[in-house]
PDB file of N, CA and C in Angstrom:
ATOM      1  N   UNK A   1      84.642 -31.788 -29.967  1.00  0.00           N
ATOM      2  CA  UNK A   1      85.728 -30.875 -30.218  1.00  0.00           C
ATOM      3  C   UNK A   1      87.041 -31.617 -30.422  1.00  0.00           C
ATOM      4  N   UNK A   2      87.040 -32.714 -30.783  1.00  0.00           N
ATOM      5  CA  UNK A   2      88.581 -33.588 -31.021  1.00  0.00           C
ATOM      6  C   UNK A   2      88.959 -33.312 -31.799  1.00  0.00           C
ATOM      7  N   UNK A   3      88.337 -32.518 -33.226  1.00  0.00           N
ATOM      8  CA  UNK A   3      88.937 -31.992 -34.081  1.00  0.00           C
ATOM      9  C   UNK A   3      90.209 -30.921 -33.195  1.00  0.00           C
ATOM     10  N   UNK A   4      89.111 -29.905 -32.865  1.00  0.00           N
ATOM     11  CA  UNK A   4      90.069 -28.744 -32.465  1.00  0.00           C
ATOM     12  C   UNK A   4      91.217 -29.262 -31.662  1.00  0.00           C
ATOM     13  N   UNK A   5      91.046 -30.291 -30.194  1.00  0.00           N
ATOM     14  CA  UNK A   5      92.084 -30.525 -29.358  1.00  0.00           C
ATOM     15  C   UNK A   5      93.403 -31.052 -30.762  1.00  0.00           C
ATOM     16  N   UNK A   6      92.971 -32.245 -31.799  1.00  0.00           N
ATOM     17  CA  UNK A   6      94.192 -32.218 -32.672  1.00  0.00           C
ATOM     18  C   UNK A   6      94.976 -31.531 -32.951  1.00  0.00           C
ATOM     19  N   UNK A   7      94.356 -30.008 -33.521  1.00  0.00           N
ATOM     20  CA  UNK A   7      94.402 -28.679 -33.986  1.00  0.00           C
ATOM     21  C   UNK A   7      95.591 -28.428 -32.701  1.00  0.00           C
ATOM     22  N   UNK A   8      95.272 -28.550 -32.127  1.00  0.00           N
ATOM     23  CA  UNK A   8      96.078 -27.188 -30.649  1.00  0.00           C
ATOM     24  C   UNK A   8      97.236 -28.476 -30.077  1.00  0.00           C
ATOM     25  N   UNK A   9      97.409 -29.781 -30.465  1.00  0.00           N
ATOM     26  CA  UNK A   9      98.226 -30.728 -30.320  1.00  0.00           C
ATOM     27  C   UNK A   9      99.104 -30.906 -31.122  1.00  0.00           C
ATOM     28  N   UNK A  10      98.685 -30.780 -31.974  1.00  0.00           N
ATOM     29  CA  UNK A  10      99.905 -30.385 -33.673  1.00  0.00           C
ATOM     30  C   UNK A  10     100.112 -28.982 -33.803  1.00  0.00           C
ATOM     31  N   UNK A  11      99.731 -28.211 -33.566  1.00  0.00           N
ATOM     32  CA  UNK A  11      99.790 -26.468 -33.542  1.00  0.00           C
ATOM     33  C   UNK A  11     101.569 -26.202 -32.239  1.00  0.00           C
ATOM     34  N   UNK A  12     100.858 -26.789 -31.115  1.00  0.00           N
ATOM     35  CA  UNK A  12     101.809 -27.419 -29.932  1.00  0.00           C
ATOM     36  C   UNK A  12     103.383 -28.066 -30.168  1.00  0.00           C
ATOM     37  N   UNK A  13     103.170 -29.108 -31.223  1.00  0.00           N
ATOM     38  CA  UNK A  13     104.743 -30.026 -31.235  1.00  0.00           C
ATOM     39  C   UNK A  13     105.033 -28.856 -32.408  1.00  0.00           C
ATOM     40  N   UNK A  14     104.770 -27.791 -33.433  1.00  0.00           N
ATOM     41  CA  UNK A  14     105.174 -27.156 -34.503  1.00  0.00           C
ATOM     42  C   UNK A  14     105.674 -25.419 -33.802  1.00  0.00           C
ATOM     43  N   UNK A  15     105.572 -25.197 -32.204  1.00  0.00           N
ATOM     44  CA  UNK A  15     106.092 -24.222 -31.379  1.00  0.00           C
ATOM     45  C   UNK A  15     104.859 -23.173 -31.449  1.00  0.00           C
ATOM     46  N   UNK A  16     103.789 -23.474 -31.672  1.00  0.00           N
ATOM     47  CA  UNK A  16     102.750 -22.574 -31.532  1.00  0.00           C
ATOM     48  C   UNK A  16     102.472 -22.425 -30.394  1.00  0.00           C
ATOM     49  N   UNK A  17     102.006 -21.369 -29.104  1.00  0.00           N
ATOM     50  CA  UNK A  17     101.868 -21.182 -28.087  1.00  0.00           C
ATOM     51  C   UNK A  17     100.725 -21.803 -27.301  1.00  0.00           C
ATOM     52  N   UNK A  18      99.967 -20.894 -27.946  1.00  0.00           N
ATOM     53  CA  UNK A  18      98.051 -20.853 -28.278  1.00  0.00           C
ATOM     54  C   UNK A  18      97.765 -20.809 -29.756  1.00  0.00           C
ATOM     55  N   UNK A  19      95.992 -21.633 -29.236  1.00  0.00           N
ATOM     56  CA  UNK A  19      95.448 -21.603 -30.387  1.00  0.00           C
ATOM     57  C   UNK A  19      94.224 -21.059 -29.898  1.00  0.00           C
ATOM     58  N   UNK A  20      93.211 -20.370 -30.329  1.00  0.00           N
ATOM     59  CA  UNK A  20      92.346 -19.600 -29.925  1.00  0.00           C
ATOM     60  C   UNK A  20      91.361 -19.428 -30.862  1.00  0.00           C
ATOM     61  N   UNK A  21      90.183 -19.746 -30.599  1.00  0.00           N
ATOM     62  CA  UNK A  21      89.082 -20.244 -32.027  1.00  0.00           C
ATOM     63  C   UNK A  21      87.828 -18.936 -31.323  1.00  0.00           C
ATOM     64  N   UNK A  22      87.663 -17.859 -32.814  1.00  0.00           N
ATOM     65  CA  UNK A  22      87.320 -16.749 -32.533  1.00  0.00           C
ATOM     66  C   UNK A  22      85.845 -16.766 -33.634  1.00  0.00           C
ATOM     67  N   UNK A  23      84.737 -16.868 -33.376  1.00  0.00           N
ATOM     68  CA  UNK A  23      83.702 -16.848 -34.078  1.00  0.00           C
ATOM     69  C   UNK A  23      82.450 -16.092 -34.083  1.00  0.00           C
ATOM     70  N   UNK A  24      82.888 -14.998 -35.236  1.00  0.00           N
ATOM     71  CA  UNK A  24      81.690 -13.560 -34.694  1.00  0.00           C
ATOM     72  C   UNK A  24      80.526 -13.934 -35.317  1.00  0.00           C
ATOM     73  N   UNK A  25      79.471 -12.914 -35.061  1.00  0.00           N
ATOM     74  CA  UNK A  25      78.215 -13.368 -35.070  1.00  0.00           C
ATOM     75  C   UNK A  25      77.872 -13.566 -36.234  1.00  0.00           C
ATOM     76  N   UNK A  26      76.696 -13.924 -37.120  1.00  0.00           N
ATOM     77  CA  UNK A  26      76.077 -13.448 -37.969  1.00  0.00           C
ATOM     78  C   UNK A  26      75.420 -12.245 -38.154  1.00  0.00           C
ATOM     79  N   UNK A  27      74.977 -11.645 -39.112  1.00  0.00           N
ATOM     80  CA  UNK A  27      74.471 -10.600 -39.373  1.00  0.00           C
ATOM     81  C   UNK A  27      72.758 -10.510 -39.139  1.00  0.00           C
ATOM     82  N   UNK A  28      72.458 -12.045 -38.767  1.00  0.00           N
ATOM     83  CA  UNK A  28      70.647 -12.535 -38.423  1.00  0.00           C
ATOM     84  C   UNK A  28      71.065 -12.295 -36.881  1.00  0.00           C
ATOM     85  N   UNK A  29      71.645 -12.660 -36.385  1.00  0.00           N
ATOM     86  CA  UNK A  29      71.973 -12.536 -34.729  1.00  0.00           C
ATOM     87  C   UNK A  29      71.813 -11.203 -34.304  1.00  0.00           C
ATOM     88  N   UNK A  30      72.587 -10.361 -34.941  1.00  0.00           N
ATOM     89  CA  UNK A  30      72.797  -9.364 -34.448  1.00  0.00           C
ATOM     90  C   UNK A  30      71.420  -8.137 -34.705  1.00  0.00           C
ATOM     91  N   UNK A  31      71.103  -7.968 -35.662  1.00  0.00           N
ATOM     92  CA  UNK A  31      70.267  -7.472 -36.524  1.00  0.00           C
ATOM     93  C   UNK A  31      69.076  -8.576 -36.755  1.00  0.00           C
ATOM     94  N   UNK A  32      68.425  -8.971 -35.269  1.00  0.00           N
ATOM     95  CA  UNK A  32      67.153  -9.761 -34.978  1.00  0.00           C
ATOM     96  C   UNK A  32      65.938  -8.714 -35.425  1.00  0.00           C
ATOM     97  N   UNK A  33      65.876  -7.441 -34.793  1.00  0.00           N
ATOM     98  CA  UNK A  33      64.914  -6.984 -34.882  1.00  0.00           C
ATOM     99  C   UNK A  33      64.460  -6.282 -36.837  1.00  0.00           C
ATOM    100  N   UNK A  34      64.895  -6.952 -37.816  1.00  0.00           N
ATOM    101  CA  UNK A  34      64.778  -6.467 -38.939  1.00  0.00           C
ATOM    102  C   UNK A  34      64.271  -7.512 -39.469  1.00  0.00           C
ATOM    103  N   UNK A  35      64.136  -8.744 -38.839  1.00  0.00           N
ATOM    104  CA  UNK A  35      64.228 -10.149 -39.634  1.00  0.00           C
ATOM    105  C   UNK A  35      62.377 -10.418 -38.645  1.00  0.00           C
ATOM    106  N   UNK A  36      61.620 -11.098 -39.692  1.00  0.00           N
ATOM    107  CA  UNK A  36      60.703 -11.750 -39.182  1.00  0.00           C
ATOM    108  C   UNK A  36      60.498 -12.948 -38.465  1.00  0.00           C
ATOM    109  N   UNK A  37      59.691 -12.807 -37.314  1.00  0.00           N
ATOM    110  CA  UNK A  37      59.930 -13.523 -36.431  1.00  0.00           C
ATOM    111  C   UNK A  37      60.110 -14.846 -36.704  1.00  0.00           C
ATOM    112  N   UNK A  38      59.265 -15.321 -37.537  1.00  0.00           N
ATOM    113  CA  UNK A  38      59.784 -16.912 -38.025  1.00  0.00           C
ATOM    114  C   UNK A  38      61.343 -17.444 -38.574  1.00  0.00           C
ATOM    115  N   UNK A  39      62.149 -16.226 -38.990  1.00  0.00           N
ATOM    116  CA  UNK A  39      63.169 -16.147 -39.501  1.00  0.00           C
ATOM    117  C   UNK A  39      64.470 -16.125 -38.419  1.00  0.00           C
ATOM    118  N   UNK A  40      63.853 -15.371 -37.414  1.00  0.00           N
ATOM    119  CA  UNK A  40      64.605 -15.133 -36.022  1.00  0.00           C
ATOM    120  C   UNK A  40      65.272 -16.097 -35.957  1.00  0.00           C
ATOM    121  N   UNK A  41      67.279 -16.319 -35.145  1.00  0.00           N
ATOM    122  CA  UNK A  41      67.917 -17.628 -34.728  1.00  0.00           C
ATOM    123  C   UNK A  41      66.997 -17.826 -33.719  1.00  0.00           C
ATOM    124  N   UNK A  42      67.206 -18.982 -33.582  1.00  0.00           N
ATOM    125  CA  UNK A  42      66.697 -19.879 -31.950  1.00  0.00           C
ATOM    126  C   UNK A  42      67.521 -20.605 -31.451  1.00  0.00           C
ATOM    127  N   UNK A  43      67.653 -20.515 -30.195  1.00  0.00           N
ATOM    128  CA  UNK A  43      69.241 -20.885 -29.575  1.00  0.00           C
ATOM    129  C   UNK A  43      68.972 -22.503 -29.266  1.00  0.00           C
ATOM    130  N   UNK A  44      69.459 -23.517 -28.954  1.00  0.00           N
ATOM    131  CA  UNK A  44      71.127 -22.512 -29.368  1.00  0.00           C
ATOM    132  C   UNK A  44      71.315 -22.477 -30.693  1.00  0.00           C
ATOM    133  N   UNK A  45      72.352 -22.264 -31.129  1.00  0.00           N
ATOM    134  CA  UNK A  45      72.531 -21.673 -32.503  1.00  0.00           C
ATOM    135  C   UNK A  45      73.814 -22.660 -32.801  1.00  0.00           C
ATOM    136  N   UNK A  46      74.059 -22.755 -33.799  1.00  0.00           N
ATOM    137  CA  UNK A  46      75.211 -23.819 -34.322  1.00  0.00           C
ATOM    138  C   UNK A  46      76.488 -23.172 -33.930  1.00  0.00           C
ATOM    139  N   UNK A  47      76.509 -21.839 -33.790  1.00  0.00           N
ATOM    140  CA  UNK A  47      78.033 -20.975 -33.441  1.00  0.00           C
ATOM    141  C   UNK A  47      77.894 -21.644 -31.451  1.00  0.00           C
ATOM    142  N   UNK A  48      76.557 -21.318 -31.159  1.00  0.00           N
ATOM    143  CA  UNK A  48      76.296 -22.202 -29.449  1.00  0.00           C
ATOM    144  C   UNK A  48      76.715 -23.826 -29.143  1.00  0.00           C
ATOM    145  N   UNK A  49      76.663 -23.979 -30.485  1.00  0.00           N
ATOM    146  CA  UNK A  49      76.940 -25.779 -29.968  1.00  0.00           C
ATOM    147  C   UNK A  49      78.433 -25.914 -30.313  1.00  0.00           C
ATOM    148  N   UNK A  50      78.705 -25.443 -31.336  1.00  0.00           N
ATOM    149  CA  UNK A  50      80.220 -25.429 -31.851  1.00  0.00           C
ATOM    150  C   UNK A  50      81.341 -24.741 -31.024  1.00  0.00           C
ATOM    151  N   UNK A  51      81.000 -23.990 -29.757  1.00  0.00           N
ATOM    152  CA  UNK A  51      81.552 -23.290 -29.372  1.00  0.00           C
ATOM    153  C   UNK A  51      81.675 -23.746 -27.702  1.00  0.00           C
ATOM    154  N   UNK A  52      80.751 -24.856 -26.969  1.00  0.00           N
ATOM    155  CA  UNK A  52      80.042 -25.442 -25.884  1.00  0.00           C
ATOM    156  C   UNK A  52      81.722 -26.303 -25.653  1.00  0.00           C
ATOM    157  N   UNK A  53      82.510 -25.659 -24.249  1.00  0.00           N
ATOM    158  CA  UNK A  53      83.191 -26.432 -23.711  1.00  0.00           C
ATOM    159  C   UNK A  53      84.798 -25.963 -24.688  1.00  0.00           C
ATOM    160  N   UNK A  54      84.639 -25.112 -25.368  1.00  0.00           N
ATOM    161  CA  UNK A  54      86.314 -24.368 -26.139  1.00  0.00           C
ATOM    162  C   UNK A  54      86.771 -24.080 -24.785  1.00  0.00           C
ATOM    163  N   UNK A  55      88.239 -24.478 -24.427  1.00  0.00           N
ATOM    164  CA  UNK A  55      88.896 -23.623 -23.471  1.00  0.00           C
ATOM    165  C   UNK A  55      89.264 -22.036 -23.953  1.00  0.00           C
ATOM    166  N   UNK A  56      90.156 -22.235 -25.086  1.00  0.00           N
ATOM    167  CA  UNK A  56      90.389 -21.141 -25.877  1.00  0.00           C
ATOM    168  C   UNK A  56      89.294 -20.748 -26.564  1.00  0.00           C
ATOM    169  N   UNK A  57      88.310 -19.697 -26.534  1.00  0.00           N
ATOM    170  CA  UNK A  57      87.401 -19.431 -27.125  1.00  0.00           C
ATOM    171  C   UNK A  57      87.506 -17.930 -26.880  1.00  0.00           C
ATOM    172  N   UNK A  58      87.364 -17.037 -28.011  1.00  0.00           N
ATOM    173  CA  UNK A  58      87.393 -15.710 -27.837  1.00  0.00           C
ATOM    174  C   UNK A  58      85.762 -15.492 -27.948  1.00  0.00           C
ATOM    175  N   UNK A  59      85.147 -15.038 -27.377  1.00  0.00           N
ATOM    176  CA  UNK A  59      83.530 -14.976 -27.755  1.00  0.00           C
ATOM    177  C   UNK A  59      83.502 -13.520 -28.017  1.00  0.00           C
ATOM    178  N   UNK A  60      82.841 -13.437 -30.032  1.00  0.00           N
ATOM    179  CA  UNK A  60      83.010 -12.083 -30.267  1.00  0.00           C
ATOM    180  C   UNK A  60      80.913 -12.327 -30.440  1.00  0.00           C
ATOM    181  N   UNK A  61      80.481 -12.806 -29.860  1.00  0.00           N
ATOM    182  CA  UNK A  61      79.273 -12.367 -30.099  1.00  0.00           C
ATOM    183  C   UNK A  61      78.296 -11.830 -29.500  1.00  0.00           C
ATOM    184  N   UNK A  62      78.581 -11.277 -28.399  1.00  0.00           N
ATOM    185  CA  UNK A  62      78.154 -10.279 -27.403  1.00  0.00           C
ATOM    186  C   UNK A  62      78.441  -8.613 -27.721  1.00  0.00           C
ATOM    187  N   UNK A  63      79.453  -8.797 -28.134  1.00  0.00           N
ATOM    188  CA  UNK A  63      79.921  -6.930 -28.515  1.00  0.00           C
ATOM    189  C   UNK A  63      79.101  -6.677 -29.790  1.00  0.00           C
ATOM    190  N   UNK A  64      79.136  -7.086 -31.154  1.00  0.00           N
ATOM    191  CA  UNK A  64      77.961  -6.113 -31.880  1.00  0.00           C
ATOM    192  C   UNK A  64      76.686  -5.961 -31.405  1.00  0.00           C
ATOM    193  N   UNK A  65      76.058  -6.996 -30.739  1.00  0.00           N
ATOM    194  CA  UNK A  65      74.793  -7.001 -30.417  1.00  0.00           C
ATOM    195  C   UNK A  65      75.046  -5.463 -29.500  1.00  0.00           C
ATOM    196  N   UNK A  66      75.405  -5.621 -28.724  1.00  0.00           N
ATOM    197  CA  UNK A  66      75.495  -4.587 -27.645  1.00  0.00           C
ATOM    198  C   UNK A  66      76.011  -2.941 -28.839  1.00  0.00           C
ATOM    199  N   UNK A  67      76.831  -2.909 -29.338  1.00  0.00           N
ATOM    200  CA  UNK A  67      77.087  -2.018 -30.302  1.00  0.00           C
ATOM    201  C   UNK A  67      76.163  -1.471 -30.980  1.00  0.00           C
ATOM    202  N   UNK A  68      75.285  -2.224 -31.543  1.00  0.00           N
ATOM    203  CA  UNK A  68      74.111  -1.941 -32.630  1.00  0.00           C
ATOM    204  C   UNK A  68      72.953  -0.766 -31.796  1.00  0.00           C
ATOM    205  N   UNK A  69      72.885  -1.314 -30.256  1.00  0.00           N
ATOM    206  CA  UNK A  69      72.037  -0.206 -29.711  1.00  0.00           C
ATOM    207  C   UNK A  69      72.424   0.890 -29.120  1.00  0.00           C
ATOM    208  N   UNK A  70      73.797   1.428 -29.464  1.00  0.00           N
ATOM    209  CA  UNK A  70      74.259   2.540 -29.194  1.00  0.00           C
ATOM    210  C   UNK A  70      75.054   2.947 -30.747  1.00  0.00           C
ATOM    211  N   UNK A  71      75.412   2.285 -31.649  1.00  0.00           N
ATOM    212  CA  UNK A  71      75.892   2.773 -32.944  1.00  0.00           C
ATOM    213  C   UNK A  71      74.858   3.609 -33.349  1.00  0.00           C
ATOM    214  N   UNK A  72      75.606   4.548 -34.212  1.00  0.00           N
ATOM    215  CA  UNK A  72      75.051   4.866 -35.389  1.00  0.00           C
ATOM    216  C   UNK A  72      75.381   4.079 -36.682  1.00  0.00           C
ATOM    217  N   UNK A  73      76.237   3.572 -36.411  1.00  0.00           N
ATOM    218  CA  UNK A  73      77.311   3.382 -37.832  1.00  0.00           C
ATOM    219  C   UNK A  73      76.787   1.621 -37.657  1.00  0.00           C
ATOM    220  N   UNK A  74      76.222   1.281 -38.788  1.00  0.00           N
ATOM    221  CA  UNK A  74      76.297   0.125 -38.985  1.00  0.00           C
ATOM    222  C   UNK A  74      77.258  -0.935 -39.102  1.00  0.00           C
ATOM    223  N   UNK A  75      77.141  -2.166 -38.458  1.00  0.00           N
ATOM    224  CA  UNK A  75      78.273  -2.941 -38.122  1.00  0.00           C
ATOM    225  C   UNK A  75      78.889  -4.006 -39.148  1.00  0.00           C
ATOM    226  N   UNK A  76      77.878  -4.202 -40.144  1.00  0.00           N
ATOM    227  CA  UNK A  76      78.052  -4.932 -41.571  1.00  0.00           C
ATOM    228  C   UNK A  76      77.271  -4.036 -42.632  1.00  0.00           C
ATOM    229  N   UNK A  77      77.880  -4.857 -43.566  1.00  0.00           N
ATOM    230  CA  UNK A  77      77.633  -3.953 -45.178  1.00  0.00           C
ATOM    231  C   UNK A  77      75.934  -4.284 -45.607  1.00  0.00           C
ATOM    232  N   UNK A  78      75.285  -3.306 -45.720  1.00  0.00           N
ATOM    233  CA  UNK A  78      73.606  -3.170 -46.030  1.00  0.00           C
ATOM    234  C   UNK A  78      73.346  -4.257 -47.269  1.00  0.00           C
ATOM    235  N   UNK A  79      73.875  -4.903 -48.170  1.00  0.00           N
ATOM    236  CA  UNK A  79      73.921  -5.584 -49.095  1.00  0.00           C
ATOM    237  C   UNK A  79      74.554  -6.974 -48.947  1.00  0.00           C
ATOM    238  N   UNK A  80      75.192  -7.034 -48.037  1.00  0.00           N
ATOM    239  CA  UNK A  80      75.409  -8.557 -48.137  1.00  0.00           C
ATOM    240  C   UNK A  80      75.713  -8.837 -46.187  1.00  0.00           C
ATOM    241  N   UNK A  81      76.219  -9.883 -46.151  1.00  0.00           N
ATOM    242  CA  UNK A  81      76.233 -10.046 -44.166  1.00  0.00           C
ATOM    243  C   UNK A  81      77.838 -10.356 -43.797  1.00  0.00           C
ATOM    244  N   UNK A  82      78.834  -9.734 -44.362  1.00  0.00           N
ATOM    245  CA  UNK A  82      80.055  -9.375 -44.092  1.00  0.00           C
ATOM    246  C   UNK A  82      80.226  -8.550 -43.050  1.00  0.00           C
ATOM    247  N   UNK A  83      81.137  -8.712 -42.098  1.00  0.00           N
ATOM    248  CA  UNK A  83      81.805  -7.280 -41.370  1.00  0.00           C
ATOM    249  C   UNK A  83      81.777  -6.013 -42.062  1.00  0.00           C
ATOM    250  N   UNK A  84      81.723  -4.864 -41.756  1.00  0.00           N
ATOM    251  CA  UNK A  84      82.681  -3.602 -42.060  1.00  0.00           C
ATOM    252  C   UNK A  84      83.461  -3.837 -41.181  1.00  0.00           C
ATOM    253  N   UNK A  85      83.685  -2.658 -41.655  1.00  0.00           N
ATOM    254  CA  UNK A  85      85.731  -2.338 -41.184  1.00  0.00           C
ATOM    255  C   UNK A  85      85.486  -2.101 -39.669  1.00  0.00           C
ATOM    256  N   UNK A  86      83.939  -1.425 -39.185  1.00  0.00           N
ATOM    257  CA  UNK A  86      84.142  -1.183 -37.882  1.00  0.00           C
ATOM    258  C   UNK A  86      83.796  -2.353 -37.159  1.00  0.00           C
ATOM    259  N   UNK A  87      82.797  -3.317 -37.561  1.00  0.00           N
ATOM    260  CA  UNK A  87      82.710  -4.365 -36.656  1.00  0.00           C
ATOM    261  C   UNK A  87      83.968  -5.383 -36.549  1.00  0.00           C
ATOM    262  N   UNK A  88      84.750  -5.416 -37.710  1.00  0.00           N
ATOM    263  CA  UNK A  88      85.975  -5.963 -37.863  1.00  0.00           C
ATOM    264  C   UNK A  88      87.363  -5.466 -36.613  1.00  0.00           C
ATOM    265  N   UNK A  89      86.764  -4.504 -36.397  1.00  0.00           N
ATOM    266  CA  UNK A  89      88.075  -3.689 -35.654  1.00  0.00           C
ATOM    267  C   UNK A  89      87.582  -4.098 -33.970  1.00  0.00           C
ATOM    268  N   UNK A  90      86.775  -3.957 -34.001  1.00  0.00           N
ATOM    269  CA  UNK A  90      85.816  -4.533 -32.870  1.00  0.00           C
ATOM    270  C   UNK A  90      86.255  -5.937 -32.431  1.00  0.00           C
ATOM    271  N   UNK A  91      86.008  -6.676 -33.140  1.00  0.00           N
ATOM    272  CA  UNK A  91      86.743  -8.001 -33.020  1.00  0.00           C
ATOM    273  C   UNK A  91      87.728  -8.450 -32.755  1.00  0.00           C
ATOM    274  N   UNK A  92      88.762  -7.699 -33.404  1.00  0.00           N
ATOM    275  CA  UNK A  92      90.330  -7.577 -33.213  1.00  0.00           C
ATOM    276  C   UNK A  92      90.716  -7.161 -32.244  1.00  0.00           C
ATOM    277  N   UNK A  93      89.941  -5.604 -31.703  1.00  0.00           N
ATOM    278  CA  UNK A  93      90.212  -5.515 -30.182  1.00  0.00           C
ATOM    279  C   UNK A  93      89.681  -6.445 -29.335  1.00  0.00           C
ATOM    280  N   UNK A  94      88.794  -7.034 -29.061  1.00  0.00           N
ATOM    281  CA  UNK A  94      88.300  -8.120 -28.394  1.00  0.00           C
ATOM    282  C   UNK A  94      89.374  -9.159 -27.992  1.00  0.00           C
ATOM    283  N   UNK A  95      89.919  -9.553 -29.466  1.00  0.00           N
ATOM    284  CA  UNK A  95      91.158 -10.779 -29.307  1.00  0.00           C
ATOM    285  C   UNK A  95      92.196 -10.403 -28.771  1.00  0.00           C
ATOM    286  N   UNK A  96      92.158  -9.516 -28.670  1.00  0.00           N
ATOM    287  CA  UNK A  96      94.008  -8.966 -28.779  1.00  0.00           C
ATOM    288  C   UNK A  96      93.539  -8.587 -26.796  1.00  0.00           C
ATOM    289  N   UNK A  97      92.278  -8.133 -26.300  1.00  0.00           N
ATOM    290  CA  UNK A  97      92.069  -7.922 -24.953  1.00  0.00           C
ATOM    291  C   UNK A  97      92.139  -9.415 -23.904  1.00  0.00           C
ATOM    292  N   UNK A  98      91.758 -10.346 -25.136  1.00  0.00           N
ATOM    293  CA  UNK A  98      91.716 -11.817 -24.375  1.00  0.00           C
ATOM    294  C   UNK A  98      93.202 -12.211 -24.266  1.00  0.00           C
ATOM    295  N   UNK A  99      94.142 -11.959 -25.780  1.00  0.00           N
ATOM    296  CA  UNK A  99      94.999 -12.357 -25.792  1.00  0.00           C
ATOM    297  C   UNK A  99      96.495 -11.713 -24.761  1.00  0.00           C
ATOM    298  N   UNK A 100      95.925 -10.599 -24.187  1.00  0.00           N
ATOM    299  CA  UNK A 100      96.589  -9.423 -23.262  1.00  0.00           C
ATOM    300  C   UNK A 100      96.164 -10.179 -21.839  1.00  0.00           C
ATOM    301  N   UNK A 101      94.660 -10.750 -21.770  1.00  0.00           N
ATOM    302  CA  UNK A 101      94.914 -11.397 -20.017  1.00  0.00           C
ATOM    303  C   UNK A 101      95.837 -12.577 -19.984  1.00  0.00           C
ATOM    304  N   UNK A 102      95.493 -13.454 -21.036  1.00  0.00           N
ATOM    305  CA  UNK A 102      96.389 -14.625 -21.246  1.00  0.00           C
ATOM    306  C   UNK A 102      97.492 -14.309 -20.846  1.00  0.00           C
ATOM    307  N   UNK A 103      98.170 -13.629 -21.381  1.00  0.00           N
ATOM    308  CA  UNK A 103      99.934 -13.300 -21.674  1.00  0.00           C
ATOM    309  C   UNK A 103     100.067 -12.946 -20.396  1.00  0.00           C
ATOM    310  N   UNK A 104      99.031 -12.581 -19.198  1.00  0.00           N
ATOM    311  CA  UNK A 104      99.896 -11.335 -17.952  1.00  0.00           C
ATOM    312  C   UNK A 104      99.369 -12.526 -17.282  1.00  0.00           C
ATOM    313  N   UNK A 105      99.525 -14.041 -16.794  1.00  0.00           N
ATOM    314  CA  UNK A 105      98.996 -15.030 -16.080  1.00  0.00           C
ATOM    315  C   UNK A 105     100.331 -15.926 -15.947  1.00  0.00           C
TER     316      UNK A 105
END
């Protein structure tokens, strides 16, 4: 992660506060049970290794999974593996809930 510490060291001397590295799921992650089993991720997963030891880390990849078995409304677009607008909004609240404990510390 020396990339990122650079990132949040130059982010730092330019008056940036935080830096906060936010990485939602894929659309194979979430939507396992549509994909054949050989196709299935197997952990860890490159978002798992890339993400192993972030202080700042918003982890948005627990909420669609969990979403998908109480949605109706699908969380990405049926044609390609983009967000919709609702898994997108999802996310944003997520950050903005991490970025709300931060701020009251």
């Amino acid at each position: 992660m020396n990339a990122l510490s650079e990132w949040q060291h130059y982010l730092e001397q330019h008056g940036v506060v935080g830096m906060y590295l936010m990485i939602g799921p894929d659309k194979a992650s979430v939507y396992v049970r549509h994909l054949p089993k050989w196709a299935a991720p197997q952990p860890p997963t490159r978002a798992d290794l890339l993400t192993t030891n972030v202080p700042h880390m918003v982890d948005t990849t627990a909420t669609p999974k969990t979403q998908v078995a109480h949605a109706d409304d699908d969380l990405y677009y049926r044609t390609d593996t983009h967000w919709n607008a609702l898994d997108a909004w999802q996310a944003f609240t997520h950050l903005m809930e991490r970025l709300q404990k931060t701020t009251q510390r």
